[in-house]
Protein backbone atom coordinates (compact mmCIF):
# COMPACT_ATOMS: atom_id res chain seq x y z
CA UNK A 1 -40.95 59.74 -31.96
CA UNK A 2 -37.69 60.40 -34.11
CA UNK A 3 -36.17 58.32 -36.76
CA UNK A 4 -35.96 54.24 -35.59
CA UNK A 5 -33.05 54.21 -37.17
CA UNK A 6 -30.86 55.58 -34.20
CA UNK A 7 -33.59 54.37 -31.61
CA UNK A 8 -32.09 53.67 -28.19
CA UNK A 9 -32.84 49.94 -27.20
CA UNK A 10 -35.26 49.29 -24.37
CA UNK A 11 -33.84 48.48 -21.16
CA UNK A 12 -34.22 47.63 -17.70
CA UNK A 13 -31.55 49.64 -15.92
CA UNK A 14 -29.22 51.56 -17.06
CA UNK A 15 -25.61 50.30 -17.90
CA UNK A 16 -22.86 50.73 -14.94
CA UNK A 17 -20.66 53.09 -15.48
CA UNK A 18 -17.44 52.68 -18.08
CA UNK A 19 -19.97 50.44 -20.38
CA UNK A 20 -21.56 53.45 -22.18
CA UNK A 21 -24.29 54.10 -24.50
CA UNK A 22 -26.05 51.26 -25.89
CA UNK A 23 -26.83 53.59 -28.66
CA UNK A 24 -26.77 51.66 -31.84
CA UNK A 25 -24.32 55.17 -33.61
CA UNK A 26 -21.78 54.53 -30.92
CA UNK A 27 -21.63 50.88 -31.84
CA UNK A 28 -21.25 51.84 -35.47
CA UNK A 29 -18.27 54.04 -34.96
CA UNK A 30 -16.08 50.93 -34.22
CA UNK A 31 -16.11 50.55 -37.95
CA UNK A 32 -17.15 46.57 -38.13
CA UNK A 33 -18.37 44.80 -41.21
CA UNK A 34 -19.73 41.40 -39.93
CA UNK A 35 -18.30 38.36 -42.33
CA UNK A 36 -20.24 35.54 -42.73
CA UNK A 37 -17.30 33.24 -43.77
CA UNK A 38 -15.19 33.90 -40.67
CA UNK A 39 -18.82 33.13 -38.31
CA UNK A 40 -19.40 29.60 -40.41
CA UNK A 41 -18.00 26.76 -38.91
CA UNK A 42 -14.21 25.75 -40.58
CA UNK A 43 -12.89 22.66 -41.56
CA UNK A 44 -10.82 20.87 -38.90
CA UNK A 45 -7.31 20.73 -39.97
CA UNK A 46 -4.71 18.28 -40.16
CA UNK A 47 -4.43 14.82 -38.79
CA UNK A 48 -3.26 13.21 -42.07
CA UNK A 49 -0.21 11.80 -42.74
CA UNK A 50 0.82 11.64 -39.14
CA UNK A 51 3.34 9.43 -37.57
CA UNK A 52 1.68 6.05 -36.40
CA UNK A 53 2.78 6.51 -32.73
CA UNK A 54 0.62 9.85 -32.57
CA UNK A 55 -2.68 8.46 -34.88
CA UNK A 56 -2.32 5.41 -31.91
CA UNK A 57 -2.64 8.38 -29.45
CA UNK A 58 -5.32 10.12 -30.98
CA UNK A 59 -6.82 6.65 -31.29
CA UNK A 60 -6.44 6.44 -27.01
CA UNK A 61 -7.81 10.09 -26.65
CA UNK A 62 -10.87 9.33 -28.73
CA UNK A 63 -11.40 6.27 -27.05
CA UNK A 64 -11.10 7.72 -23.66
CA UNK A 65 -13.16 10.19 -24.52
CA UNK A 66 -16.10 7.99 -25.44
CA UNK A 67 -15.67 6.51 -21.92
CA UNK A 68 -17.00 9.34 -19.97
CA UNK A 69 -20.30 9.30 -22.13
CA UNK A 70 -22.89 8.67 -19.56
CA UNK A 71 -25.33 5.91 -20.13
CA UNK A 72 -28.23 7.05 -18.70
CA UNK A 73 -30.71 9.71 -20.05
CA UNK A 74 -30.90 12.67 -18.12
CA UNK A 75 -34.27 13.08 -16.55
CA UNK A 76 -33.34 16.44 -14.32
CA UNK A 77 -30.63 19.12 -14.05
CA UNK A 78 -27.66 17.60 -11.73
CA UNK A 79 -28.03 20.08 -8.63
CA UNK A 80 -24.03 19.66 -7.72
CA UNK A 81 -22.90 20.37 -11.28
CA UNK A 82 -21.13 23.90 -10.42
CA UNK A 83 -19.75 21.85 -7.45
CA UNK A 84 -18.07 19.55 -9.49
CA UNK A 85 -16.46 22.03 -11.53
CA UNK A 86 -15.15 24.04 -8.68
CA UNK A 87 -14.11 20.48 -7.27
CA UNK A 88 -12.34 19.76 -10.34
CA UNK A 89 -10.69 23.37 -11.31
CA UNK A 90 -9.09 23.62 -7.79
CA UNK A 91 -7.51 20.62 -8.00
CA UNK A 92 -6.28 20.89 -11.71
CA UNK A 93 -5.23 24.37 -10.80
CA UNK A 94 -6.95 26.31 -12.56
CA UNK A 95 -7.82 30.15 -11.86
CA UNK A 96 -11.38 30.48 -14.49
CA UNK A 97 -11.37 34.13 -13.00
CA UNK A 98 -8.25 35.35 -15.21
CA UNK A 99 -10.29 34.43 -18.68
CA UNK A 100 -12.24 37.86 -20.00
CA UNK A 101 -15.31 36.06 -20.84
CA UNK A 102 -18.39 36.83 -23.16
CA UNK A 103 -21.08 34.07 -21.89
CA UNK A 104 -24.02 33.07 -23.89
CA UNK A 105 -26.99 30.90 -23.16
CA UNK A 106 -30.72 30.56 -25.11
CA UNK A 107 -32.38 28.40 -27.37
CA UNK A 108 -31.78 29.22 -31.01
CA UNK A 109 -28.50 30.88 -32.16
CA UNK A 110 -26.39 31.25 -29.14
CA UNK A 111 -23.92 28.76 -31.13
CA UNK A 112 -24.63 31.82 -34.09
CA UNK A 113 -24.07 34.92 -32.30
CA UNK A 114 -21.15 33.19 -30.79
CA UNK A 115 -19.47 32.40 -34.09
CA UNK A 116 -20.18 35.59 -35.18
CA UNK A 117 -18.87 37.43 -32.05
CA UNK A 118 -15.70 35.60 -32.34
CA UNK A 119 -15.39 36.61 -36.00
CA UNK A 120 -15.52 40.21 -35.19
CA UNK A 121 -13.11 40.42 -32.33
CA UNK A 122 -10.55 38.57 -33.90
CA UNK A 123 -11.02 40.75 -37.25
CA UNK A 124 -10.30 43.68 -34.77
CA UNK A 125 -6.88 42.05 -33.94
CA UNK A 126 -7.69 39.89 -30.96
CA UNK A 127 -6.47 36.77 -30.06
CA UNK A 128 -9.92 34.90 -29.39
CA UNK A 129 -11.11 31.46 -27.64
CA UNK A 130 -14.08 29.73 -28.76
CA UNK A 131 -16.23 26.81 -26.97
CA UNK A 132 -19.73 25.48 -28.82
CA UNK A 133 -21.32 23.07 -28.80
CA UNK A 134 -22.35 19.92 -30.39
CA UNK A 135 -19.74 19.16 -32.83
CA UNK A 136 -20.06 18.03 -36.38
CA UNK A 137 -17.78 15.59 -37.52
CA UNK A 138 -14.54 16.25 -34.94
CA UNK A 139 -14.93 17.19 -31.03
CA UNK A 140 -11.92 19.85 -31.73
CA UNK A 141 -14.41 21.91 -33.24
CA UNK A 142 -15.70 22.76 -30.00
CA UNK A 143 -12.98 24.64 -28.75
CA UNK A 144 -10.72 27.24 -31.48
CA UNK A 145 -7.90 29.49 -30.84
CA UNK A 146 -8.38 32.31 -33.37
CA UNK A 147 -10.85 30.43 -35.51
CA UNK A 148 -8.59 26.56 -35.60
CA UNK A 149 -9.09 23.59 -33.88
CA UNK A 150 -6.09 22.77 -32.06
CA UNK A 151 -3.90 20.18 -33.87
CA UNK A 152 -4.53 16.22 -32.88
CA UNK A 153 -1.34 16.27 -30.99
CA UNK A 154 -2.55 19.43 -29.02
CA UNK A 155 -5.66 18.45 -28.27
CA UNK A 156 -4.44 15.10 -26.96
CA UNK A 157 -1.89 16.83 -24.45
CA UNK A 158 -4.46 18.52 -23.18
CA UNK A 159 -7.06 16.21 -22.93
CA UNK A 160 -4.26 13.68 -20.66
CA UNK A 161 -3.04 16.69 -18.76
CA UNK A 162 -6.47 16.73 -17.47
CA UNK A 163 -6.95 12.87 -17.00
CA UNK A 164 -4.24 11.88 -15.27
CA UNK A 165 -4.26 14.87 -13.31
CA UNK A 166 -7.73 14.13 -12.12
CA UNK A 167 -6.78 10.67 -11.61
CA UNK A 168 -3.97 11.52 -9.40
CA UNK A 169 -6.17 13.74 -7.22
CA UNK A 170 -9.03 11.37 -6.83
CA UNK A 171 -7.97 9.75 -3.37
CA UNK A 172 -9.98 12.21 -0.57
CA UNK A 173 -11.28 14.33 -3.52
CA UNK A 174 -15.15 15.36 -2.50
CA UNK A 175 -16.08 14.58 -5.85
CA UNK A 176 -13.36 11.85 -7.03
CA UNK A 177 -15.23 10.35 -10.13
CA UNK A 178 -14.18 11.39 -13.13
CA UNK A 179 -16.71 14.09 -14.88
CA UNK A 180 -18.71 13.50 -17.90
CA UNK A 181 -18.33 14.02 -21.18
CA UNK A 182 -19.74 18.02 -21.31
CA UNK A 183 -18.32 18.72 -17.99
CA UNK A 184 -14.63 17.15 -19.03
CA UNK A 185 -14.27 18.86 -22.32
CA UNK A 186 -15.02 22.20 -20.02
CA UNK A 187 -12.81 21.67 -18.19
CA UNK A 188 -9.71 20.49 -21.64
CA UNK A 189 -11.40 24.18 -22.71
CA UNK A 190 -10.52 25.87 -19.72
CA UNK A 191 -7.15 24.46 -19.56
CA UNK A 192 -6.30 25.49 -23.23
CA UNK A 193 -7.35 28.66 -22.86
CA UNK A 194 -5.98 29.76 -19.76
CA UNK A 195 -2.52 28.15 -21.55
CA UNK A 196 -3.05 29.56 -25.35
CA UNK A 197 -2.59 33.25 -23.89
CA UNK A 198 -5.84 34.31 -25.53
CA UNK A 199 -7.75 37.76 -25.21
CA UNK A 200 -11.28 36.88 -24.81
CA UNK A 201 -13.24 33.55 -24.52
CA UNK A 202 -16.69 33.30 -26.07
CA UNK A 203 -17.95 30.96 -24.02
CA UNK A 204 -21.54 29.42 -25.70
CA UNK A 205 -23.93 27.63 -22.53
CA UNK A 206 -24.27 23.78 -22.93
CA UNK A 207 -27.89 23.21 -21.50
CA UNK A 208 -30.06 25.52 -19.78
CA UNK A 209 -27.88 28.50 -17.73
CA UNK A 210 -28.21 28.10 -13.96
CA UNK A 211 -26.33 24.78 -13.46
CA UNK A 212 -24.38 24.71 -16.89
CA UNK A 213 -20.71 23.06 -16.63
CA UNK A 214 -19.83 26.85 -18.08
CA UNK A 215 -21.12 28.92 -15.23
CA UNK A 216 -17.82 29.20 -13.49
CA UNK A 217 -17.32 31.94 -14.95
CA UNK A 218 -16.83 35.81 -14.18
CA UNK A 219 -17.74 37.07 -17.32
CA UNK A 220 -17.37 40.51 -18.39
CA UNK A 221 -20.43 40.35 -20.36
CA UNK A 222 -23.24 38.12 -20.84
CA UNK A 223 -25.87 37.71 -23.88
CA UNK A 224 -29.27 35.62 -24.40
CA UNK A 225 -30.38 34.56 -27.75
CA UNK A 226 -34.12 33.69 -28.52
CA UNK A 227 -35.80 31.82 -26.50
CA UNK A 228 -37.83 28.91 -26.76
CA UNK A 229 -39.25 24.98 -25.68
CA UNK A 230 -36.22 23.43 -25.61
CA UNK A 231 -35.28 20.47 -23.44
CA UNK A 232 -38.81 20.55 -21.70
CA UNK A 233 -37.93 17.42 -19.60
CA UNK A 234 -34.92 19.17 -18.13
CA UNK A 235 -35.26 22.94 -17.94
CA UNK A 236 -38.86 22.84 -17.66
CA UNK A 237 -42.58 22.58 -19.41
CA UNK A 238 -42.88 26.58 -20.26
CA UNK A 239 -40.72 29.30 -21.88
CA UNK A 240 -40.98 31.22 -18.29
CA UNK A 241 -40.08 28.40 -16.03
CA UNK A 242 -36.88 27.66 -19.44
CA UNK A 243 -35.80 31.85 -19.39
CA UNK A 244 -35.34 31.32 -15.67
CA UNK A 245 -32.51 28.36 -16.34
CA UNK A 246 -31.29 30.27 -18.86
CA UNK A 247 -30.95 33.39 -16.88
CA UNK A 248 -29.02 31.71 -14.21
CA UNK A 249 -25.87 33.12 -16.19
CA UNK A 250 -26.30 36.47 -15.03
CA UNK A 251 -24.65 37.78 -12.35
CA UNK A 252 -24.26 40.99 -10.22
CA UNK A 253 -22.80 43.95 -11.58
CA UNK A 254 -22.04 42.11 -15.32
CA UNK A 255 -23.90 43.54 -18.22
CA UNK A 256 -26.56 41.52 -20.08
CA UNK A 257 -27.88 41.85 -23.51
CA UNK A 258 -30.86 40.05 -25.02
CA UNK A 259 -32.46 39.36 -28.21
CA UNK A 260 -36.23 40.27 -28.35
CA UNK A 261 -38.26 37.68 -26.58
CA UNK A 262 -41.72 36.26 -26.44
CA UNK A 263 -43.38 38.38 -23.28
CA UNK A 264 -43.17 35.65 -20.88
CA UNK A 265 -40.02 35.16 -21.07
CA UNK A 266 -38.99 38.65 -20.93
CA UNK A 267 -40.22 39.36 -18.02
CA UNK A 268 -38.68 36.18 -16.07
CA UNK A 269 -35.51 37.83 -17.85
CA UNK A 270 -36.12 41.05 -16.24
CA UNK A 271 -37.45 39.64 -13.31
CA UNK A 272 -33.89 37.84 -12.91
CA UNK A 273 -31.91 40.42 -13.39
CA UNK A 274 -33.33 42.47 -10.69
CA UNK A 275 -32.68 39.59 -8.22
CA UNK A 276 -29.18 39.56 -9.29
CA UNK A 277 -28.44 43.62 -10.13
CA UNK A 278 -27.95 43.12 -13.31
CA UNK A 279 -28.49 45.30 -15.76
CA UNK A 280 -30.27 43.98 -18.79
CA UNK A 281 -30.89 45.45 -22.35
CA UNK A 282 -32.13 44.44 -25.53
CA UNK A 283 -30.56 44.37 -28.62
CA UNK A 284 -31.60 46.40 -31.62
CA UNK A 285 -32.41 45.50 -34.18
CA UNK A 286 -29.50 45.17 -37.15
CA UNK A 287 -31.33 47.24 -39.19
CA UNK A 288 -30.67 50.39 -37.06
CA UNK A 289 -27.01 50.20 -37.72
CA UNK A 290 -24.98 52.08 -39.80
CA UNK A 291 -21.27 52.40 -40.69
CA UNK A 292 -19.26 54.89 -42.28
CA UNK A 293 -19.20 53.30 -45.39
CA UNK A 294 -22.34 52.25 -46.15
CA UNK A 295 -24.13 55.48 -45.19
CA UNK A 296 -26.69 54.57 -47.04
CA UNK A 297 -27.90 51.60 -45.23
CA UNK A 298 -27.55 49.41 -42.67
CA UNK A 299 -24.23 46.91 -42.01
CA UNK A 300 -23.44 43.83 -44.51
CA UNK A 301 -24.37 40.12 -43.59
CA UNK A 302 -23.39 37.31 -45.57
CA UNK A 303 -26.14 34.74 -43.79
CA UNK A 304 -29.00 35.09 -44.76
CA UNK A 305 -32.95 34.87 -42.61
CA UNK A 306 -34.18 37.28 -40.01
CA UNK A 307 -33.17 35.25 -37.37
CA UNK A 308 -29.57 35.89 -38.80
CA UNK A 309 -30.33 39.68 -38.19
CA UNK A 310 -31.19 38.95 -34.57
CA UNK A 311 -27.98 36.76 -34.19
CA UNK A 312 -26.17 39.15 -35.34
CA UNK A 313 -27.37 42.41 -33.48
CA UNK A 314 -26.93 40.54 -30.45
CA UNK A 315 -22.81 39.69 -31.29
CA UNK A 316 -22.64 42.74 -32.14
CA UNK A 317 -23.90 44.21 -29.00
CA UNK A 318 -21.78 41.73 -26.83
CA UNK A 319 -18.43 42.84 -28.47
CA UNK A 320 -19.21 46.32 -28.22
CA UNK A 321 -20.08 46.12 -24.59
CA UNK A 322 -16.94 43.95 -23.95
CA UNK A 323 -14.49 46.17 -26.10
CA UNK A 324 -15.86 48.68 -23.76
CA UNK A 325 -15.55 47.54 -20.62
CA UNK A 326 -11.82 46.00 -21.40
CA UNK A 327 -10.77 48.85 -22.48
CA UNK A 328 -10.08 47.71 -26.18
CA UNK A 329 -12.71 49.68 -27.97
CA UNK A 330 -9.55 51.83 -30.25
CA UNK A 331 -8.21 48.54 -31.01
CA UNK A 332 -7.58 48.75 -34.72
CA UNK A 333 -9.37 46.07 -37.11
CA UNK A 334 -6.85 44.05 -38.20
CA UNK A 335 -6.87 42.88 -42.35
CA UNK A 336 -9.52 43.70 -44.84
């Protein structure tokens, strides 16, 4: 049996080769101390005192914006959506394959363990993307460069960059209407990452997995949070027939990592990932961690709950896996 504190998590494959041990002592020796005030969301800055000219074109982004918010309500997943993105990417001219990805889809605390993954790789010194989703008050909080919403001014360059180019390219375009609201602001993310020069994009699902506006991707890593009933009338009427959508992120060859989940939805997990050859392990729990200056129990979280815990082991997991497999793992924690 052994002590649980260094128990290896369960999995169902082992890891290719160059990812390592998932052993939770080899994830402790990168030194990390998880902050909760770097994973909570930040206030957006700026925007006051600006010039009239640019408030007027913030005014013209926001209202443009609002435009693509489709009427209807969605009764089913839109089959073409990775279509439309692929449509939409070529012709903007945009290569999604040169962004070192960490993808994350589930239920409850994907938005979390993607906050909290950020937080940790840019503590270690890297220059880090960040897409979630819904916003609060602002729509830049959706997408951060090293933990900031872009500035109005930036934002708005973007966002028209994309328009106009999309309107330009309509004319014998196999999908010339402009995308919706999700699927444009994926596609503004894309194109400020691929321009801000960052080192990793933590890239949090929309809805569901399989035919997300995100699953362009080639991630170097993927990660699924808990599971649960979650837009029944979309993904489905049971947490099997859900864990399947969700598990459409997985692909061939690209590590997975999960938090515990209810039976059912495990195995559709597993089930998934042996379609695909993926290999798939579970997180441990946080409690099995240790670092070299707390030897006398477990690592430091500022939030609070269990499901924090789970959150958390799960980020943690994700940026070891992608530290690993990039290469990066000596990078040096940067600050306190």
């Amino acid at each position: 049996e052994g002590s649980r504190r260094f128990r290896a998590p369960r999995s169902t494959g082992s890891l290719p080769a160059g990812v390592g041990s998932m052993h939770p002592a080899s994830w402790n020796r990168l030194g990390w101390r998880i902050r909760s005030a770097n994973a909570n969301v930040q206030g957006v800055r700026g925007g006051a005192g600006r010039e009239a000219t640019e408030a007027e074109s913030w005014e013209d982004t926001l209202v443009a914006l609002e435009g693509l918010i489709t009427k209807r309500h969605r009764e089913r997943l839109q089959t073409d959506s990775i279509e439309v993105m692929e449509d939409c990417l070529e012709r903007l001219g945009l290569d999604v394959s040169k962004l070192s990805v960490i993808h994350v889809a589930g239920t409850k605390g994907k938005g979390s363990t993607c906050a909290m993954a950020e937080s940790i790789l840019r503590l270690k010194g890297l220059r880090t993307g960040l897409y979630t989703s819904p916003h609060v008050v602002d729509v830049r909080e959706r997408m951060r460069i090293n933990g900031n919403p872009l500035r109005r001014r930036d934002f708005s360059r973007y966002f028209w960059e994309v328009y106009h180019t999309l309107e330009a390219t309509s004319e014998g375009a196999r999908y010339p209407q402009m995308p919706g609201y999700f699927r444009f602001l994926t596609l503004v993310m894309f194109k400020v990452f691929l321009s801000e020069g960052i080192d990793v994009a933590v890239i949090e699902v929309g809805l569901g997995g399989r035919l997300d506006a995100t699953n362009v991707v080639s991630p170097v890593v993927c990660g699924i949070s808990s599971l649960g009933l979650d837009h029944t009338n979309v993904l489905g009427n049971t947490i099997e027939e859900i864990a399947w959508e969700k598990a459409g992120i997985l692909k061939s060859g690209v590590p997975a990592i999960t938090s515990p989940q209810p039976p059912g939805a495990m195995n559709r997990l597993k089930e998934r990932a042996r379609e695909v050859s993926c290999n798939l392990v579970e997180a441990p729990p946080l409690s099995e961690f240790s670092v070299e200056s707390r030897p006398s129990g477990g690592l430091e979280l500022g939030l609070q709950g269990d499901v924090q815990q789970i959150n958390a082991a799960l980020a943690v997991g994700l940026c070891h896996t992608w530290l690993l497999r990039t290469g990066r793992a000596d990078t040096q924690t940067g600050g306190e």
